[in-house]
N, C-alpha and C. Protein backbone atom coordinates (compact mmCIF):
# COMPACT_ATOMS: atom_id res chain seq x y z
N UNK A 1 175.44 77.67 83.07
CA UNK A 1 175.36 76.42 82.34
C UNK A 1 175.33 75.27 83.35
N UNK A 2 175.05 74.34 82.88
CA UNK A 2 174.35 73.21 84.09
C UNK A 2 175.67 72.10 83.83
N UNK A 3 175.97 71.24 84.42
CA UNK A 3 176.45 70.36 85.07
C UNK A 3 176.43 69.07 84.36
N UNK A 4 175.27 68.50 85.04
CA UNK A 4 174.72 67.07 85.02
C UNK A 4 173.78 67.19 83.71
N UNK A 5 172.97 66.42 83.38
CA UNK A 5 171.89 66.10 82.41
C UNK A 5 170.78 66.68 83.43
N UNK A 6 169.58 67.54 82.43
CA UNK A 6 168.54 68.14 83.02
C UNK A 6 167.90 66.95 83.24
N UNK A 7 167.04 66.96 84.18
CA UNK A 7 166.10 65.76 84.74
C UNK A 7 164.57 66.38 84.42
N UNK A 8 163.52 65.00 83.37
CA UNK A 8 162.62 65.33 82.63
C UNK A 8 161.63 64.80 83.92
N UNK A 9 160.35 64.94 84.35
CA UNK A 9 159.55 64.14 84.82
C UNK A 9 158.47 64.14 83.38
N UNK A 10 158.00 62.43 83.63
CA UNK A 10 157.31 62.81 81.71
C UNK A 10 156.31 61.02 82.48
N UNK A 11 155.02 61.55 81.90
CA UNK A 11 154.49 60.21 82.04
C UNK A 11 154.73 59.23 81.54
N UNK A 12 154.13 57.94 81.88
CA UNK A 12 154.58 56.64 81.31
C UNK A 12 154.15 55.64 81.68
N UNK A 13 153.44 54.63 80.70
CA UNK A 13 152.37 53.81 80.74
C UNK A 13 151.89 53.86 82.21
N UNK A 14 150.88 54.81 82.43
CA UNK A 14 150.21 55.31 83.91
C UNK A 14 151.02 55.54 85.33
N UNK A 15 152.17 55.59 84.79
CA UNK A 15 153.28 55.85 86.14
C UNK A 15 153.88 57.29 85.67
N UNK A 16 154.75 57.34 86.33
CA UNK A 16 155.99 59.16 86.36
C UNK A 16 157.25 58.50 86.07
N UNK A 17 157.72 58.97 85.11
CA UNK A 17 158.88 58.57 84.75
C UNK A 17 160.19 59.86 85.04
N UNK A 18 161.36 59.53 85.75
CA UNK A 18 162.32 60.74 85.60
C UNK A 18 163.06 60.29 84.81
N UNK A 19 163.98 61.14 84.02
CA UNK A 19 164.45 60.60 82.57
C UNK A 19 165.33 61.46 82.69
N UNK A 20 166.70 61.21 82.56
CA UNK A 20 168.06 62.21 82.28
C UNK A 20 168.24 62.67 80.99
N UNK A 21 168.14 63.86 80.78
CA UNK A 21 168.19 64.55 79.02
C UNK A 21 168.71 63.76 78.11
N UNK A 22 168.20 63.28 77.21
CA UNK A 22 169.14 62.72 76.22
C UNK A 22 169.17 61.17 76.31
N UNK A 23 168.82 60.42 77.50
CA UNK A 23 168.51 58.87 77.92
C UNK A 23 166.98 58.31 77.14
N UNK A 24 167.27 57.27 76.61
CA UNK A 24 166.22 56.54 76.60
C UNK A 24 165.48 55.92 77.63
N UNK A 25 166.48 55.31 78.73
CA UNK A 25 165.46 54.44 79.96
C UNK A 25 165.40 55.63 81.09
N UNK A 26 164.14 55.21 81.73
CA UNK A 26 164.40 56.30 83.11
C UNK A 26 164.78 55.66 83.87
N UNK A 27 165.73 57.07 84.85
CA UNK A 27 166.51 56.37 85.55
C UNK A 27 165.26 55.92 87.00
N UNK A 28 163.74 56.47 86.62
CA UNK A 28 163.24 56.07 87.96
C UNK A 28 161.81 55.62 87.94
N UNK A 29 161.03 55.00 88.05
CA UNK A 29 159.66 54.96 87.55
C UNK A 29 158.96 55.17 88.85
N UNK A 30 158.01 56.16 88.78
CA UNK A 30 156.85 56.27 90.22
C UNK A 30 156.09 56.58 90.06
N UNK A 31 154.87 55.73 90.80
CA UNK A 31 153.11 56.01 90.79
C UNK A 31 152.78 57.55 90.89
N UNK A 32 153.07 58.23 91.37
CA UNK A 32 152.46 59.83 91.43
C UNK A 32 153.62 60.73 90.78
N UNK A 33 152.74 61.91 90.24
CA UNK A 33 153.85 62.78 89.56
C UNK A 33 154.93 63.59 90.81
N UNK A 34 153.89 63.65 91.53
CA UNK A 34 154.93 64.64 92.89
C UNK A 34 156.20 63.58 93.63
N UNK A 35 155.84 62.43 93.46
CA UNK A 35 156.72 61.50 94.13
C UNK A 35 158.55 61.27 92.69
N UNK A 36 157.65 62.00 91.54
CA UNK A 36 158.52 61.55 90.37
C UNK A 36 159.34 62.80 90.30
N UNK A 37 158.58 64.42 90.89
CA UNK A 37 159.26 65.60 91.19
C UNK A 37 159.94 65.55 92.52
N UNK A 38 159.80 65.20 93.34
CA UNK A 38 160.81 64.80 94.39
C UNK A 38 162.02 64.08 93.87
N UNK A 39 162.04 63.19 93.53
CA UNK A 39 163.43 62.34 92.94
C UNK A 39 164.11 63.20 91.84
N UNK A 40 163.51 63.68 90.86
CA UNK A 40 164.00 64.77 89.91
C UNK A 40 164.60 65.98 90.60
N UNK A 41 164.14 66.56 91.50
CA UNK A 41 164.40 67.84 92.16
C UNK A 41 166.06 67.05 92.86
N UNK A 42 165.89 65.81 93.56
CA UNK A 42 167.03 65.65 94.08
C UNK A 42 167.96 65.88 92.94
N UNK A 43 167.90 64.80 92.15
CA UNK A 43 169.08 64.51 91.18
C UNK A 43 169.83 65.92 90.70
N UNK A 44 168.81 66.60 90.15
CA UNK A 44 169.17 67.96 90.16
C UNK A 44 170.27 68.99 90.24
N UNK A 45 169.03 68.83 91.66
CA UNK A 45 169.96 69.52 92.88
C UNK A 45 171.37 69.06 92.81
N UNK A 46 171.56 67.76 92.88
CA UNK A 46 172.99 67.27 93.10
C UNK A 46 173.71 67.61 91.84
N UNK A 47 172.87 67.34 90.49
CA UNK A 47 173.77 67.56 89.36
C UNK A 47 174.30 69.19 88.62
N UNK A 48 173.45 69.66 89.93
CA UNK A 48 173.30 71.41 89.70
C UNK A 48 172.69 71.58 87.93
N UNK A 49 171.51 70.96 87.64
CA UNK A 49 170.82 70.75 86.08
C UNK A 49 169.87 71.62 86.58
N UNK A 50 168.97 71.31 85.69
CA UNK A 50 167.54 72.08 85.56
C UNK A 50 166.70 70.74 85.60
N UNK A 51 165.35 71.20 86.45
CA UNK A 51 163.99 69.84 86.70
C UNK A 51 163.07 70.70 85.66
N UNK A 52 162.54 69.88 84.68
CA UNK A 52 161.89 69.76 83.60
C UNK A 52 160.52 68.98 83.97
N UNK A 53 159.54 69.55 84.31
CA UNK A 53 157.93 68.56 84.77
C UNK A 53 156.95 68.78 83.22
N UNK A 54 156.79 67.73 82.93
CA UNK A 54 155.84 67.82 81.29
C UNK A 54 154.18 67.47 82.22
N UNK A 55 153.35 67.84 81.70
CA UNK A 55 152.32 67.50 81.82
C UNK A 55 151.74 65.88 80.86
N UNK A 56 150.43 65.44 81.58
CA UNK A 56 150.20 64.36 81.14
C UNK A 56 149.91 64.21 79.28
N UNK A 57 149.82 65.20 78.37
CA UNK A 57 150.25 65.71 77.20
C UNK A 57 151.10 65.98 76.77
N UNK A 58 152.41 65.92 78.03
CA UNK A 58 153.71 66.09 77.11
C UNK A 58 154.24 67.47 77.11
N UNK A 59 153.27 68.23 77.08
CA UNK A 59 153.80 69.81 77.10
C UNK A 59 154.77 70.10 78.90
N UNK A 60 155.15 71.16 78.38
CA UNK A 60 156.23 71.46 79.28
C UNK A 60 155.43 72.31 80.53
N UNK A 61 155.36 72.14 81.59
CA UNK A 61 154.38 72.66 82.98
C UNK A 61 154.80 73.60 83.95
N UNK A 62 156.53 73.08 84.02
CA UNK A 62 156.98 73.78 84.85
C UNK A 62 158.49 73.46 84.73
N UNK A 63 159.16 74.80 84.88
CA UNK A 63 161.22 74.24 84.85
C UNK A 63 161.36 75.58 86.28
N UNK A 64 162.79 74.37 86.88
CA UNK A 64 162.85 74.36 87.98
C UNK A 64 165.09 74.31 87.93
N UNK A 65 165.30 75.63 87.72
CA UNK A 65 166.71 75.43 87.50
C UNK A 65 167.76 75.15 88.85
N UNK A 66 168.70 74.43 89.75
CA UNK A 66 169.39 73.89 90.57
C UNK A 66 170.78 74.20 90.31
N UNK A 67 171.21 75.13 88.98
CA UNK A 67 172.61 75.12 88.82
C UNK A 67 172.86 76.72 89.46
N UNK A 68 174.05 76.83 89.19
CA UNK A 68 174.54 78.19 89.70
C UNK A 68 174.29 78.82 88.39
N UNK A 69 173.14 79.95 88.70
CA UNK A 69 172.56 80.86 87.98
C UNK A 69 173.34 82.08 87.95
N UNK A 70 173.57 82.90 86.76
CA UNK A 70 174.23 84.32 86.75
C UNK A 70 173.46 85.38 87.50
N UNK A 71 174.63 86.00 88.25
CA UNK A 71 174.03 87.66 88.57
C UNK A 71 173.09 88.25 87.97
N UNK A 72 172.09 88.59 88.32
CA UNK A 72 171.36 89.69 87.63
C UNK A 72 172.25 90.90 87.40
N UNK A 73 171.76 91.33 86.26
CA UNK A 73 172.23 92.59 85.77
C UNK A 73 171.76 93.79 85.86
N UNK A 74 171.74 94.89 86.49
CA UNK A 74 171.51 96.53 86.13
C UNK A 74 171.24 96.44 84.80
N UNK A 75 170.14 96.66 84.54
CA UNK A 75 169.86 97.13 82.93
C UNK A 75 169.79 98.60 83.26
């Protein structure tokens, strides 16, 4: 289970927006999406969350989890 609030990267009026789960304002606005996954990946990282990248449609592209993940299991 994660920590911090998952961090969204989600477009926005022609910029990258990173957005903390559940926030209305972002906490970051940037011209390129990779510059908007860099800052997301940090926060993350630090909040041990999950990075959430939507595509320019909104759909979900790629998740990128930073928390302490369980053991795999022997099935």
């Amino acid at each position: 289970m994660s920590k911090g609030k998952n961090q969204h990267v989600v477009p926005r009026d022609g910029n990258w927006a990173v957005v903390g789960e559940g926030n209305a304002r972002a906490t970051k606005i940037l011209p390129t999406q990779e510059r908007a996954i860099e800052k997301a990946r940090d926060i993350a990282r630090n909040q041990e969350s999950e990075l959430i990248v939507h595509g320019r449609g909104g759909q979900v592209r790629e998740r990128d989890s930073h928390g302490h993940d369980s053991p795999r299991r022997r099935g």
